[in-house]
PDB file of N, CA and C in Angstrom:
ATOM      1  N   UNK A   1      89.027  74.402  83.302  1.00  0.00           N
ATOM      2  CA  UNK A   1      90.415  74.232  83.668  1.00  0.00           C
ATOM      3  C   UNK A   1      90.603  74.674  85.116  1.00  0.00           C
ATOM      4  N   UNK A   2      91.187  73.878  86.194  1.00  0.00           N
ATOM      5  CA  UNK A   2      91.497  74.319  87.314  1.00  0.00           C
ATOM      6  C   UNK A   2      92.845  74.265  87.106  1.00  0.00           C
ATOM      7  N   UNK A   3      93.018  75.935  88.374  1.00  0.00           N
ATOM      8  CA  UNK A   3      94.029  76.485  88.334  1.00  0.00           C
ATOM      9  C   UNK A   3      95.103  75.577  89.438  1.00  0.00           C
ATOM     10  N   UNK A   4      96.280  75.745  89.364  1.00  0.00           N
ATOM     11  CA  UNK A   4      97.387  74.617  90.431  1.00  0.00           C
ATOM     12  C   UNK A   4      96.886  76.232  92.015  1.00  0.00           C
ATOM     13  N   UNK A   5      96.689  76.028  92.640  1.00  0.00           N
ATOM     14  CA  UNK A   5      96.402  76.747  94.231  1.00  0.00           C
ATOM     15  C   UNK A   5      97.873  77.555  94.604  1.00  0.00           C
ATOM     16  N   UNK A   6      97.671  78.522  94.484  1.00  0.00           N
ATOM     17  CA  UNK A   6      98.882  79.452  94.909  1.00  0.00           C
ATOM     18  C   UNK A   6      98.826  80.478  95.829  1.00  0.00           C
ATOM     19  N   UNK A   7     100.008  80.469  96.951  1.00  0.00           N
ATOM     20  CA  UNK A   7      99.859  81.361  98.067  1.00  0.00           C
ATOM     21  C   UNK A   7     100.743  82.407  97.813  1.00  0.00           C
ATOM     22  N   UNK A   8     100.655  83.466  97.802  1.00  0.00           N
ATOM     23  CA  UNK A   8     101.583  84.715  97.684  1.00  0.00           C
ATOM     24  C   UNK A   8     101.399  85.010  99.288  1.00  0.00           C
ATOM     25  N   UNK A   9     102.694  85.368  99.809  1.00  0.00           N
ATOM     26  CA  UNK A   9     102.676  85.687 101.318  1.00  0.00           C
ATOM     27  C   UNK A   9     103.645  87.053 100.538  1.00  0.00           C
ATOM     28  N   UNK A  10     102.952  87.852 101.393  1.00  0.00           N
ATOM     29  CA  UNK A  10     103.208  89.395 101.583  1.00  0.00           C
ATOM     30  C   UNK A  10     103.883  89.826 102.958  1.00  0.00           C
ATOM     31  N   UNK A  11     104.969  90.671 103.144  1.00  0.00           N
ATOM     32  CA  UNK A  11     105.439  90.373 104.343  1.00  0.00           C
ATOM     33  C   UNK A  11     106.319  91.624 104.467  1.00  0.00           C
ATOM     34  N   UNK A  12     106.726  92.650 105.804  1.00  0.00           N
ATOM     35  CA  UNK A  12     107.572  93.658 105.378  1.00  0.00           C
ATOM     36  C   UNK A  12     109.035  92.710 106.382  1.00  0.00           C
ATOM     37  N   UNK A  13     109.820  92.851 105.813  1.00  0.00           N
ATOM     38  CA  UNK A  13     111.293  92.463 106.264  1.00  0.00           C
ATOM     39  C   UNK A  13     111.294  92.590 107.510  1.00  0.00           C
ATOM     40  N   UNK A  14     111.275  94.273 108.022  1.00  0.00           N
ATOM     41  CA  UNK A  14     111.498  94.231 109.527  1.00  0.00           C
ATOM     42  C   UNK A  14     111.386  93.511 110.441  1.00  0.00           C
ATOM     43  N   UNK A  15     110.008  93.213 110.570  1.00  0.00           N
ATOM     44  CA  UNK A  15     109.382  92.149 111.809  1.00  0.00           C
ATOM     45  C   UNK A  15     108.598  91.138 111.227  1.00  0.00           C
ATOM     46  N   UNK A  16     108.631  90.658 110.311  1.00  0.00           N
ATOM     47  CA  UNK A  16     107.882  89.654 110.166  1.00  0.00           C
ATOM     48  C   UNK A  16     108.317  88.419 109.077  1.00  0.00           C
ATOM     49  N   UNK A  17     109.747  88.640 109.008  1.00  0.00           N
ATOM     50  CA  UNK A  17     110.440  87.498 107.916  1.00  0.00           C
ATOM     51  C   UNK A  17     110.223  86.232 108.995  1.00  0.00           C
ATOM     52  N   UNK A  18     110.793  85.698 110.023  1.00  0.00           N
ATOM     53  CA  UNK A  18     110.557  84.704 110.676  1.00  0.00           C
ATOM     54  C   UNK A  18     109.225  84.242 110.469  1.00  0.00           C
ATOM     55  N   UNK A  19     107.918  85.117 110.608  1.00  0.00           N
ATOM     56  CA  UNK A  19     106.810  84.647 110.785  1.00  0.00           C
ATOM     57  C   UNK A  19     106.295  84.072 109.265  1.00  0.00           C
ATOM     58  N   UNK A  20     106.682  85.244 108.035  1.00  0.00           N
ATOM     59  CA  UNK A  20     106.166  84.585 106.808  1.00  0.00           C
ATOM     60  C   UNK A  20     107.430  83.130 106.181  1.00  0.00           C
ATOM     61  N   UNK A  21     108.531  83.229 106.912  1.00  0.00           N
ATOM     62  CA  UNK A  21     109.048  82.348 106.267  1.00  0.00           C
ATOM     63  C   UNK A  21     108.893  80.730 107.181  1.00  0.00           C
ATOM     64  N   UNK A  22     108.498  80.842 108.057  1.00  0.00           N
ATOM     65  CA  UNK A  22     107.561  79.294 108.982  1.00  0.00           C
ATOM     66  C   UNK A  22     106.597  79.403 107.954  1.00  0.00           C
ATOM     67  N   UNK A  23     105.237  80.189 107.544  1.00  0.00           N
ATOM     68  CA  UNK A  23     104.415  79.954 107.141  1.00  0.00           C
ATOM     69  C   UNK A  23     104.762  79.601 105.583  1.00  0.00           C
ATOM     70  N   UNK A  24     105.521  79.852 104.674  1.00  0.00           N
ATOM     71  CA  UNK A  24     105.944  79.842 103.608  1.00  0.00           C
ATOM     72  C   UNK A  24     106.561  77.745 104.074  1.00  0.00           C
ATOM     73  N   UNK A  25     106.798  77.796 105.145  1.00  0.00           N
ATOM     74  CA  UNK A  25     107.657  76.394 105.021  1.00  0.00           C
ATOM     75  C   UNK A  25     106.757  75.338 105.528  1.00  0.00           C
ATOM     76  N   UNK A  26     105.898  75.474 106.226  1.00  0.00           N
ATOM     77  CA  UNK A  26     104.738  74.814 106.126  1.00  0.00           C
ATOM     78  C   UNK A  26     103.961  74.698 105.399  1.00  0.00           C
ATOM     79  N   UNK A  27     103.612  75.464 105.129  1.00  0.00           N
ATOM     80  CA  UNK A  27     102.551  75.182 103.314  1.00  0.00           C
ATOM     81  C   UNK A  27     103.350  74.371 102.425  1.00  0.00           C
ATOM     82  N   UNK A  28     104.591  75.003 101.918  1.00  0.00           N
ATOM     83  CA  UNK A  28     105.459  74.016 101.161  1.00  0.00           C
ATOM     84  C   UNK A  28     105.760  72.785 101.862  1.00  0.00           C
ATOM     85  N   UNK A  29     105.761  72.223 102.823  1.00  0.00           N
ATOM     86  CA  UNK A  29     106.060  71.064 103.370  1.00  0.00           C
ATOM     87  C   UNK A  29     104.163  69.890 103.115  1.00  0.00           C
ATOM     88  N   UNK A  30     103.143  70.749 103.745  1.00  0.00           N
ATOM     89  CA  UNK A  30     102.039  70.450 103.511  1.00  0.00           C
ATOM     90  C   UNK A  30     101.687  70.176 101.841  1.00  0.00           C
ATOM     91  N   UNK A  31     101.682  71.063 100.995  1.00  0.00           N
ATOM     92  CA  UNK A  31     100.799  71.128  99.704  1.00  0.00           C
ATOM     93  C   UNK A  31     101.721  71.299  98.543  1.00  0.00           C
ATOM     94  N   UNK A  32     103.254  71.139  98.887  1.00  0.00           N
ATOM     95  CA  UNK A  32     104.183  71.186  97.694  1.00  0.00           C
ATOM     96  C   UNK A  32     104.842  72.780  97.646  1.00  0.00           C
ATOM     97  N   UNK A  33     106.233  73.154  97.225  1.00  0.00           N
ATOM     98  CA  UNK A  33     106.580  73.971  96.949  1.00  0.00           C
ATOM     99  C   UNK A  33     106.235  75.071  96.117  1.00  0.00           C
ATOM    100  N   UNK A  34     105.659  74.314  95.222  1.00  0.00           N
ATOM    101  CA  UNK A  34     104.942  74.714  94.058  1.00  0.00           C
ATOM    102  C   UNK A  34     103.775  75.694  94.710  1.00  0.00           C
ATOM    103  N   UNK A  35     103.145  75.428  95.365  1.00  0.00           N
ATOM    104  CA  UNK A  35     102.096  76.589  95.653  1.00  0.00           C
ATOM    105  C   UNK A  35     102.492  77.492  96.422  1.00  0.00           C
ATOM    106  N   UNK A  36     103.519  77.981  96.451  1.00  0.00           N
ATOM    107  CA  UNK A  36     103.821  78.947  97.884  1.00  0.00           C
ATOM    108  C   UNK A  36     104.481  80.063  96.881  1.00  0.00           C
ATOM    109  N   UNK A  37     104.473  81.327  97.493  1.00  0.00           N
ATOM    110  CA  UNK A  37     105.326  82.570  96.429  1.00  0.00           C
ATOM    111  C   UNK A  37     105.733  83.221  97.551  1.00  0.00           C
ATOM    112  N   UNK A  38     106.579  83.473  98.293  1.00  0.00           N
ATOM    113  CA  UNK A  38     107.339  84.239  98.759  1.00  0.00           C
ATOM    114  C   UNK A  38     108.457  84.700  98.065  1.00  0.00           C
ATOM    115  N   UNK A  39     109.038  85.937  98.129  1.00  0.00           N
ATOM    116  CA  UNK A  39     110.288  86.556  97.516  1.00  0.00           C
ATOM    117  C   UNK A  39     111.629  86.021  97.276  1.00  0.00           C
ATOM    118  N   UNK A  40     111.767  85.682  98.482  1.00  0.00           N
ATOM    119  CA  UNK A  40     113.467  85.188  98.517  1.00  0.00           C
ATOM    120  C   UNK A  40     113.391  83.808  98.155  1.00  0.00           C
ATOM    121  N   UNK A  41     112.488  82.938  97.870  1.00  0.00           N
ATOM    122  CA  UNK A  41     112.358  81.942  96.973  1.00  0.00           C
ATOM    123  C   UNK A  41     112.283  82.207  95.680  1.00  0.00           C
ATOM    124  N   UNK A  42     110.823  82.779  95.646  1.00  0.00           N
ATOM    125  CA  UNK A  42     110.336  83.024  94.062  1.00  0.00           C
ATOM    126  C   UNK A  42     110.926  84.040  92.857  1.00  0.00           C
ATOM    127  N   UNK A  43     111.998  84.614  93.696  1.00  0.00           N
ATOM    128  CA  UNK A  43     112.954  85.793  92.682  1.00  0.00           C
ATOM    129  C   UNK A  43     114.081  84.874  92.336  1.00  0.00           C
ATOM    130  N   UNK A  44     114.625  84.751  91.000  1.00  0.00           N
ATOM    131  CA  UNK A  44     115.788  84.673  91.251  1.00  0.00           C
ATOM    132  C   UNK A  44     116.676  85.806  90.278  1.00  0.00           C
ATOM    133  N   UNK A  45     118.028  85.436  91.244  1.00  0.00           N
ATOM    134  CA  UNK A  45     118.777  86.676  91.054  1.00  0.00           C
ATOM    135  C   UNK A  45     118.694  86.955  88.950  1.00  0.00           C
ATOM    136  N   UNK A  46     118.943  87.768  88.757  1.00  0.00           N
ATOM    137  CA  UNK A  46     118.860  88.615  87.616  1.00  0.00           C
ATOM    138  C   UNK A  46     117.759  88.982  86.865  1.00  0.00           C
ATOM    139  N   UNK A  47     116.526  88.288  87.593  1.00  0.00           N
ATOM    140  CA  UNK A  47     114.865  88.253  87.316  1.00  0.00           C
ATOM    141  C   UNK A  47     114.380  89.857  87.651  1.00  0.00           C
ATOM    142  N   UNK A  48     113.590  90.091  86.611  1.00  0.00           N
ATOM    143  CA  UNK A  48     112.761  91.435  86.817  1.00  0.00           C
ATOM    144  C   UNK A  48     111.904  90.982  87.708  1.00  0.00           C
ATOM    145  N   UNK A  49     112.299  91.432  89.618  1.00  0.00           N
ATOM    146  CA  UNK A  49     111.225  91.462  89.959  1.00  0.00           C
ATOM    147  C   UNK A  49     110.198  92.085  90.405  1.00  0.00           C
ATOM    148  N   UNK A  50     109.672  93.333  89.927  1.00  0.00           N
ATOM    149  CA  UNK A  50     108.868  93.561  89.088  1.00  0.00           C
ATOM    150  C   UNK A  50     107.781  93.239  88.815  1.00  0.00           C
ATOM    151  N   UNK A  51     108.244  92.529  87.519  1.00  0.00           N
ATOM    152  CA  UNK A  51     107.263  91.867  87.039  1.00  0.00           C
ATOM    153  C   UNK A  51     106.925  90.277  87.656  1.00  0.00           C
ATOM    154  N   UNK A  52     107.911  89.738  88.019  1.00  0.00           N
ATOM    155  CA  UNK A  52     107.514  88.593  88.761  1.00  0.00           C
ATOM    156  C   UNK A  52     106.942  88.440  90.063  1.00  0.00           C
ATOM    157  N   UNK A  53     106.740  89.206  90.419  1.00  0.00           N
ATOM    158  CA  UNK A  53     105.760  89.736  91.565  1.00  0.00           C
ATOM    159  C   UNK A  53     104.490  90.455  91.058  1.00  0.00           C
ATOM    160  N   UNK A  54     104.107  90.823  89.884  1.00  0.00           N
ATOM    161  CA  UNK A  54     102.936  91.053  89.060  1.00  0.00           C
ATOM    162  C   UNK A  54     102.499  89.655  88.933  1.00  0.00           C
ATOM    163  N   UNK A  55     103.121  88.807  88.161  1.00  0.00           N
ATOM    164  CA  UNK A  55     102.602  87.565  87.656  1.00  0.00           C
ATOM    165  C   UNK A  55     102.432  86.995  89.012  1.00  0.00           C
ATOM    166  N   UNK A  56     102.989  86.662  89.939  1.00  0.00           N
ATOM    167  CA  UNK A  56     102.831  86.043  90.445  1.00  0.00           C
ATOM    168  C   UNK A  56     101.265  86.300  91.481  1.00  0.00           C
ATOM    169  N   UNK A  57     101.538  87.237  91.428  1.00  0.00           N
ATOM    170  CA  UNK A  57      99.723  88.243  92.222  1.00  0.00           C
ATOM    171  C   UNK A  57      98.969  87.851  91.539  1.00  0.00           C
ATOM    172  N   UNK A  58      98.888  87.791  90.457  1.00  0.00           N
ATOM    173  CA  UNK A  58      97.832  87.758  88.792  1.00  0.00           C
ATOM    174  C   UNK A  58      97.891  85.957  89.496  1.00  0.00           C
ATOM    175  N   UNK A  59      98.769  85.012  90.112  1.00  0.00           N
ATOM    176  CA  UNK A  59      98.569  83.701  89.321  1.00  0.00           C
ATOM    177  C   UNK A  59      97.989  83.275  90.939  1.00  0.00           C
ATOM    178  N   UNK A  60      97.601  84.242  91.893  1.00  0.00           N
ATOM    179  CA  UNK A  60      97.582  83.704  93.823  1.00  0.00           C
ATOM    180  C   UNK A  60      96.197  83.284  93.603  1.00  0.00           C
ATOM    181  N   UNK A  61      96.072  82.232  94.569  1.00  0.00           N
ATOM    182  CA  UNK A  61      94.329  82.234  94.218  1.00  0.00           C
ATOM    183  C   UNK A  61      93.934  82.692  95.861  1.00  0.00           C
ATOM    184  N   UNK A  62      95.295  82.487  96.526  1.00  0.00           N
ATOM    185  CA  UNK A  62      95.577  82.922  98.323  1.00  0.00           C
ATOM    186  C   UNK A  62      96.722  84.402  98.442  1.00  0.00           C
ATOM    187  N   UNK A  63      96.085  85.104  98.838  1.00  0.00           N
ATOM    188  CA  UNK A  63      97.186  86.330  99.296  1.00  0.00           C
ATOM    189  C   UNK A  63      97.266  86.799 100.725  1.00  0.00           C
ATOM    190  N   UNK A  64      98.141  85.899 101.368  1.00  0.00           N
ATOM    191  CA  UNK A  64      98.546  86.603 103.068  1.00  0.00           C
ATOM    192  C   UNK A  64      99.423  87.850 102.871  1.00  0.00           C
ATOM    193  N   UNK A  65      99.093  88.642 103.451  1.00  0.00           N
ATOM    194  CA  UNK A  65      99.735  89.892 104.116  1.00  0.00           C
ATOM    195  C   UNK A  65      99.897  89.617 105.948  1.00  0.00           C
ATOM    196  N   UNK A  66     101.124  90.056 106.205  1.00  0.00           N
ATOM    197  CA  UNK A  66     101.521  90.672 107.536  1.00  0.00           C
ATOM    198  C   UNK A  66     100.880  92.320 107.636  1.00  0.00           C
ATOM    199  N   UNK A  67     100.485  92.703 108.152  1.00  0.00           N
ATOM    200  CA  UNK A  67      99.636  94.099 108.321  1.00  0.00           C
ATOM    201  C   UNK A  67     100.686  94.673 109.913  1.00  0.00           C
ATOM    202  N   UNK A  68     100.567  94.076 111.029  1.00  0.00           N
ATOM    203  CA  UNK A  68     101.222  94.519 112.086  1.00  0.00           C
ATOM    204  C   UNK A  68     102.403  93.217 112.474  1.00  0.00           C
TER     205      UNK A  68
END
């Protein structure tokens, strides 16, 4: 069974929402919405997220982090 390709972008608010949310919109423009996990997409309001940020780590087969 192959898995559908999923990007979890990791990102801290301060300085780097512009940068993960271009990269979040290019991938989704490139390879479908469907593979991309950023927060302010992939939460929605009244969602434990939590846990949907567990699953969603558990389901990345790609994990970007912003570091600086």
């Amino acid at each position: 069974m192959t898995r559908t390709p999923l990007v979890f972008i990791s990102y801290r608010r301060a300085d780097s929402s512009a940068a993960a949310r271009w990269l979040a919109e290019s991938i989704g423009r490139t390879f479908g919405a469907k593979h991309v996990f950023i927060d302010t997409e992939g939460i929605r309001s009244g969602e434990d997220w939590s846990d949907r940020i567990d699953s969603a780590l558990a389901s990345a087969t790609i994990v970007w982090t912003q570091l600086a």
